[in-house]
C-alpha atoms as a PDB file:
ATOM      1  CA  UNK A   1     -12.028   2.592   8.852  1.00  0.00           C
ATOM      2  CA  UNK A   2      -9.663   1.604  11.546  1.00  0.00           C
ATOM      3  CA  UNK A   3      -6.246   0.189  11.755  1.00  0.00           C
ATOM      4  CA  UNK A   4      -5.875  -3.706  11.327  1.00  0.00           C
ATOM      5  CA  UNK A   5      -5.597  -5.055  14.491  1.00  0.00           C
ATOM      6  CA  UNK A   6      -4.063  -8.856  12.948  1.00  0.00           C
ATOM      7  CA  UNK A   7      -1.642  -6.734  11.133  1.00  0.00           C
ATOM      8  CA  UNK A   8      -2.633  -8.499   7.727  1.00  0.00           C
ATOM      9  CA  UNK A   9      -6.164 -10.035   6.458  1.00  0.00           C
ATOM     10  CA  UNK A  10      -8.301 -11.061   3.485  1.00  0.00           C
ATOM     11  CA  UNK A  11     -10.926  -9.515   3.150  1.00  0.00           C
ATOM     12  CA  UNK A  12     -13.812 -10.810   1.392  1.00  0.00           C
ATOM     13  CA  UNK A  13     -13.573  -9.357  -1.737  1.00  0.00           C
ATOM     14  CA  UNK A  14     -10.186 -11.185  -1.892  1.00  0.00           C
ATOM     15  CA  UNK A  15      -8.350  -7.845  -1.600  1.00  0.00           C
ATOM     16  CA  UNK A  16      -5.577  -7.406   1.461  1.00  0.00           C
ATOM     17  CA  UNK A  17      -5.841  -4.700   4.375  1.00  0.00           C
ATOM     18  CA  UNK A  18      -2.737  -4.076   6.600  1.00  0.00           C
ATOM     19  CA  UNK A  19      -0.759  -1.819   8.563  1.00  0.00           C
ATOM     20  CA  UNK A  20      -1.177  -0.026  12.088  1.00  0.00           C
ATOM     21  CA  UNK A  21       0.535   3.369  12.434  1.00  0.00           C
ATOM     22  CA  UNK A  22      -0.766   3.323  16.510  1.00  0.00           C
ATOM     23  CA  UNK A  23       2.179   0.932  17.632  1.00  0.00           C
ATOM     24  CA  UNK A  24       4.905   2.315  19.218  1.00  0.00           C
ATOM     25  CA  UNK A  25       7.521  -0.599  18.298  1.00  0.00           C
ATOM     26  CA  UNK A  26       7.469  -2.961  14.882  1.00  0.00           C
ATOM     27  CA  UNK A  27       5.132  -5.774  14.765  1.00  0.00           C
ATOM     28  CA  UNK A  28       5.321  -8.168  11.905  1.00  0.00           C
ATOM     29  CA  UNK A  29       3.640 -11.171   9.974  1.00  0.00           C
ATOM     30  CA  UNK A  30       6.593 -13.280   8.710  1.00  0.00           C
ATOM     31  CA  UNK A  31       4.727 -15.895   6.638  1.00  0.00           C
ATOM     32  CA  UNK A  32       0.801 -14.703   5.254  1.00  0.00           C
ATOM     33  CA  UNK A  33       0.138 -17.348   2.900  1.00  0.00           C
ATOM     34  CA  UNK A  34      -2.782 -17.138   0.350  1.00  0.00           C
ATOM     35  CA  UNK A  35      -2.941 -19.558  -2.301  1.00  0.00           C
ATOM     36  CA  UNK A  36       0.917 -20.351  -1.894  1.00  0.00           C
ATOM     37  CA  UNK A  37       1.563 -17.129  -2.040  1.00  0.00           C
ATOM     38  CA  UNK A  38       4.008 -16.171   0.827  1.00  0.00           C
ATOM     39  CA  UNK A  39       3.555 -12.204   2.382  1.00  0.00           C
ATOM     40  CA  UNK A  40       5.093 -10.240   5.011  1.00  0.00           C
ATOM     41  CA  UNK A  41       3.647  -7.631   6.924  1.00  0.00           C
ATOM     42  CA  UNK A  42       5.702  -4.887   9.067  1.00  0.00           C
ATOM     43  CA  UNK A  43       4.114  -2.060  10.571  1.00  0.00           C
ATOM     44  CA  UNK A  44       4.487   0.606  13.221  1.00  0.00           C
ATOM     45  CA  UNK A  45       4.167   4.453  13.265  1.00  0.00           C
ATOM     46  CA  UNK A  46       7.251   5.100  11.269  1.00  0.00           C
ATOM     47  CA  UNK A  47       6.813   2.559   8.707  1.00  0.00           C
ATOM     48  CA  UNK A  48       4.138   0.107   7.057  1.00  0.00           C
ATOM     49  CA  UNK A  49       6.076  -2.639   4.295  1.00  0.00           C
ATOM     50  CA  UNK A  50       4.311  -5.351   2.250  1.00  0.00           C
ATOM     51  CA  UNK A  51       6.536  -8.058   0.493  1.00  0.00           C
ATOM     52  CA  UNK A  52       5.093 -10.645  -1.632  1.00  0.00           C
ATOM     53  CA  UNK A  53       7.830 -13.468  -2.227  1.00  0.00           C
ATOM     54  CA  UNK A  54      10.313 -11.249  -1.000  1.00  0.00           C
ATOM     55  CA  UNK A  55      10.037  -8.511  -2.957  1.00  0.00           C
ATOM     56  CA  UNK A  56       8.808  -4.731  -2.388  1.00  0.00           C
ATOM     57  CA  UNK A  57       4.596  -4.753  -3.010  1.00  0.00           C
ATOM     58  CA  UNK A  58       4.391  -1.332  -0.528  1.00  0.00           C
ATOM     59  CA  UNK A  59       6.054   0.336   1.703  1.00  0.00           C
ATOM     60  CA  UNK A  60       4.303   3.899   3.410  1.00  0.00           C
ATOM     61  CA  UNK A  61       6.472   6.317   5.657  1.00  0.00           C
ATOM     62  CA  UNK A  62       5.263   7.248   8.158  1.00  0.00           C
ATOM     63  CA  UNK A  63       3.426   4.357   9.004  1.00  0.00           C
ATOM     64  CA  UNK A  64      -0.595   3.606   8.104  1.00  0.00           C
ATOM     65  CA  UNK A  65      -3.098   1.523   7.467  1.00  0.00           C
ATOM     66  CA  UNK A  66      -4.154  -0.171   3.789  1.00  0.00           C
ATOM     67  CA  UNK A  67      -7.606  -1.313   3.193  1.00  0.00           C
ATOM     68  CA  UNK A  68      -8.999  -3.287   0.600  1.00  0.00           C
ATOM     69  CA  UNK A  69      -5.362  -3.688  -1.581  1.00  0.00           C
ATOM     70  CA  UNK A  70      -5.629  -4.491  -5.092  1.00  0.00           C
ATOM     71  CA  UNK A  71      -3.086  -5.152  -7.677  1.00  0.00           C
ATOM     72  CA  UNK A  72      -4.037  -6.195 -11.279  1.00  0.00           C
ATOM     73  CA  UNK A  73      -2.494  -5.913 -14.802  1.00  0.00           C
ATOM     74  CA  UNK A  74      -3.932  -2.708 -15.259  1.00  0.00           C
ATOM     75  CA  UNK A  75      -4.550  -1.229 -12.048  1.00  0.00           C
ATOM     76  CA  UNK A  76      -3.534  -0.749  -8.191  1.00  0.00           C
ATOM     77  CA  UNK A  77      -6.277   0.296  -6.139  1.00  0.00           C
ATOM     78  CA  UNK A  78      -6.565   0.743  -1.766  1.00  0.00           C
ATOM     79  CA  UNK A  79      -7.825   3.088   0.580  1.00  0.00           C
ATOM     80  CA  UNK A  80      -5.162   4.735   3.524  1.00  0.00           C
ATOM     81  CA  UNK A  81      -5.489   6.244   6.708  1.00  0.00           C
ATOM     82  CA  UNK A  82      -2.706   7.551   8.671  1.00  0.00           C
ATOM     83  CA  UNK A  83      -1.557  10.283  11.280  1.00  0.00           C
ATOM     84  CA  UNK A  84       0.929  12.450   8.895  1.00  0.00           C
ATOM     85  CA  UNK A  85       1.815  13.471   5.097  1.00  0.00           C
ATOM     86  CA  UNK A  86       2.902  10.156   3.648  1.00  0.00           C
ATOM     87  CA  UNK A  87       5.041   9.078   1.165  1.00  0.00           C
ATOM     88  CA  UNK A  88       4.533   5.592  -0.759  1.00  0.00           C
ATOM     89  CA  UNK A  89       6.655   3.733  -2.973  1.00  0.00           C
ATOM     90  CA  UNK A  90       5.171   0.828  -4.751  1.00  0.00           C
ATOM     91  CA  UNK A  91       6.614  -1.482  -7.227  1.00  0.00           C
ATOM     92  CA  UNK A  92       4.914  -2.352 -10.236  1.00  0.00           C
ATOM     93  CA  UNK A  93       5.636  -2.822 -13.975  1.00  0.00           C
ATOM     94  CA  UNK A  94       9.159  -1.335 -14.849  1.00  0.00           C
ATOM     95  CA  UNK A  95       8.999   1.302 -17.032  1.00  0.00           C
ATOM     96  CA  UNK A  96       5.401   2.222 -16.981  1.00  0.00           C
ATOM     97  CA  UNK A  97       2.846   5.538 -16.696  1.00  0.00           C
ATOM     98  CA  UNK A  98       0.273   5.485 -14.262  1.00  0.00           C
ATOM     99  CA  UNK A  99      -2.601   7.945 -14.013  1.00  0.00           C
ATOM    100  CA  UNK A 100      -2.508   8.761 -10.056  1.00  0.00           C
ATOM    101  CA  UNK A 101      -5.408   9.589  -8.691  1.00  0.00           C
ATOM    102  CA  UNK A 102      -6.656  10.914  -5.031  1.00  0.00           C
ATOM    103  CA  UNK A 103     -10.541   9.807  -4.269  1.00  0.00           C
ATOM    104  CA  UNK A 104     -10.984   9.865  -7.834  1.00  0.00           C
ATOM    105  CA  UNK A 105      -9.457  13.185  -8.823  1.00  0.00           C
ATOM    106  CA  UNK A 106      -6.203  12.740 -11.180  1.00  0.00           C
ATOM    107  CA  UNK A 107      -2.809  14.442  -9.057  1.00  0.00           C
ATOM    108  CA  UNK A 108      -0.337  13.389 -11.714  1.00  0.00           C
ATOM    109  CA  UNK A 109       0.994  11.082 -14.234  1.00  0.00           C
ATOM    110  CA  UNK A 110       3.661   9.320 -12.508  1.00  0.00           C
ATOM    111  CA  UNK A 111       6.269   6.501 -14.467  1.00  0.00           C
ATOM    112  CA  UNK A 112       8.026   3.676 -12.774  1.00  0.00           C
ATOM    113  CA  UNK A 113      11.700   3.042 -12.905  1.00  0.00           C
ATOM    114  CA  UNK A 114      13.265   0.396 -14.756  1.00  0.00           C
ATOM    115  CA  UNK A 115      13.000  -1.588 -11.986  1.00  0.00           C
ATOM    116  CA  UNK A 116       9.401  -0.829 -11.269  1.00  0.00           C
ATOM    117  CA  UNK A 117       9.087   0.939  -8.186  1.00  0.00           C
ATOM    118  CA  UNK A 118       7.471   4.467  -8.619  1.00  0.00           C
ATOM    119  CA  UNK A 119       6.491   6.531  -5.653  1.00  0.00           C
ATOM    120  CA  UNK A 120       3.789   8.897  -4.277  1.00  0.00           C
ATOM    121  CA  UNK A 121       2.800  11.594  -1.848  1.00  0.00           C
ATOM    122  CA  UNK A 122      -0.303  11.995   0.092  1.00  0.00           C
ATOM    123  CA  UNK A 123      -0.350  15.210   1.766  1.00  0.00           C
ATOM    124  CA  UNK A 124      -3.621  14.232   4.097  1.00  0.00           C
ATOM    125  CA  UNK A 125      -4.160  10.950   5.696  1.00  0.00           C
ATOM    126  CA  UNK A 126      -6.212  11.288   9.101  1.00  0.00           C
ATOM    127  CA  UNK A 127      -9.365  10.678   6.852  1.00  0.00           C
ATOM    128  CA  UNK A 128      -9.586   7.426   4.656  1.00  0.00           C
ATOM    129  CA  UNK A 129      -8.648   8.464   1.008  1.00  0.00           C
ATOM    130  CA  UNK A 130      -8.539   6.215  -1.702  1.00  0.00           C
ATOM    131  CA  UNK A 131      -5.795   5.461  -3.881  1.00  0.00           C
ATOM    132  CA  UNK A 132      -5.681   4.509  -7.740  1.00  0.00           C
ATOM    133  CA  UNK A 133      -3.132   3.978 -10.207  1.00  0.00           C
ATOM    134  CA  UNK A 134      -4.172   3.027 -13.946  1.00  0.00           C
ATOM    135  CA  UNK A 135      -1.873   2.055 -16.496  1.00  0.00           C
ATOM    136  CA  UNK A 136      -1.532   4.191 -19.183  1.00  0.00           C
END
């Protein structure tokens, strides 16, 4: 895996991949449209940020880069690489449990806010892991 050089793509799976933690300054996508969809892509080494309509999808500091993003109903699933511990907040269905799991080992149980964002830590980043969080 490697950073994403356009700072945001489909991939062909229809999943997203984003984010590169190797620039010194923010870079940004303003307006990533799929399917009328409107996203925004920031990234540099302190921070990576995904908005979808203008609201919080993800959002990793320090910076990194996302492969293969998924959000359903049930499930959020993506793979990061990065340079440092990281700490993720994502925003999903208010008030919710989510199994958390690290390359398919469970970490936690983890519950969003009422407003829906919940966040995580990922201790080691330098090698891809893969991220998963089931609804309960």
């Amino acid at each position: 895996m490697a950073i994403v050089e356009e700072l945001i793509r489909v991939n062909d799976d229809g999943s997203l991949s984003f984010g590169n933690y190797l620039l010194p300054a923010k870079d940004k996508v303003e307006e990533f449209i799929i399917d009328g969809v409107s996203f925004k892509a920031k990234t540099f080494n302190e921070v990576t940020k995904l908005k979808r309509e203008g609201q919080l999808v993800y959002e990793s500091i320090p910076g990194t880069a996302v492969h293969h993003f998924s959000v359903s109903d049930e499930k959020v699933y993506f793979t990061i690489e990065g340079y440092a511990p990281t700490g993720i907040t994502l925003e999903l269905t208010p008030s919710t449990t989510y199994q958390f799991k690290i390359d398919g080992q469970e970490v936690a149980l983890v519950k969003t806010t009422a407003t829906g964002k919940v966040s995580i830590h990922v201790d080691a980043v330098k090698e891809p892991q893969t991220i998963e969080l089931i609804k309960k």
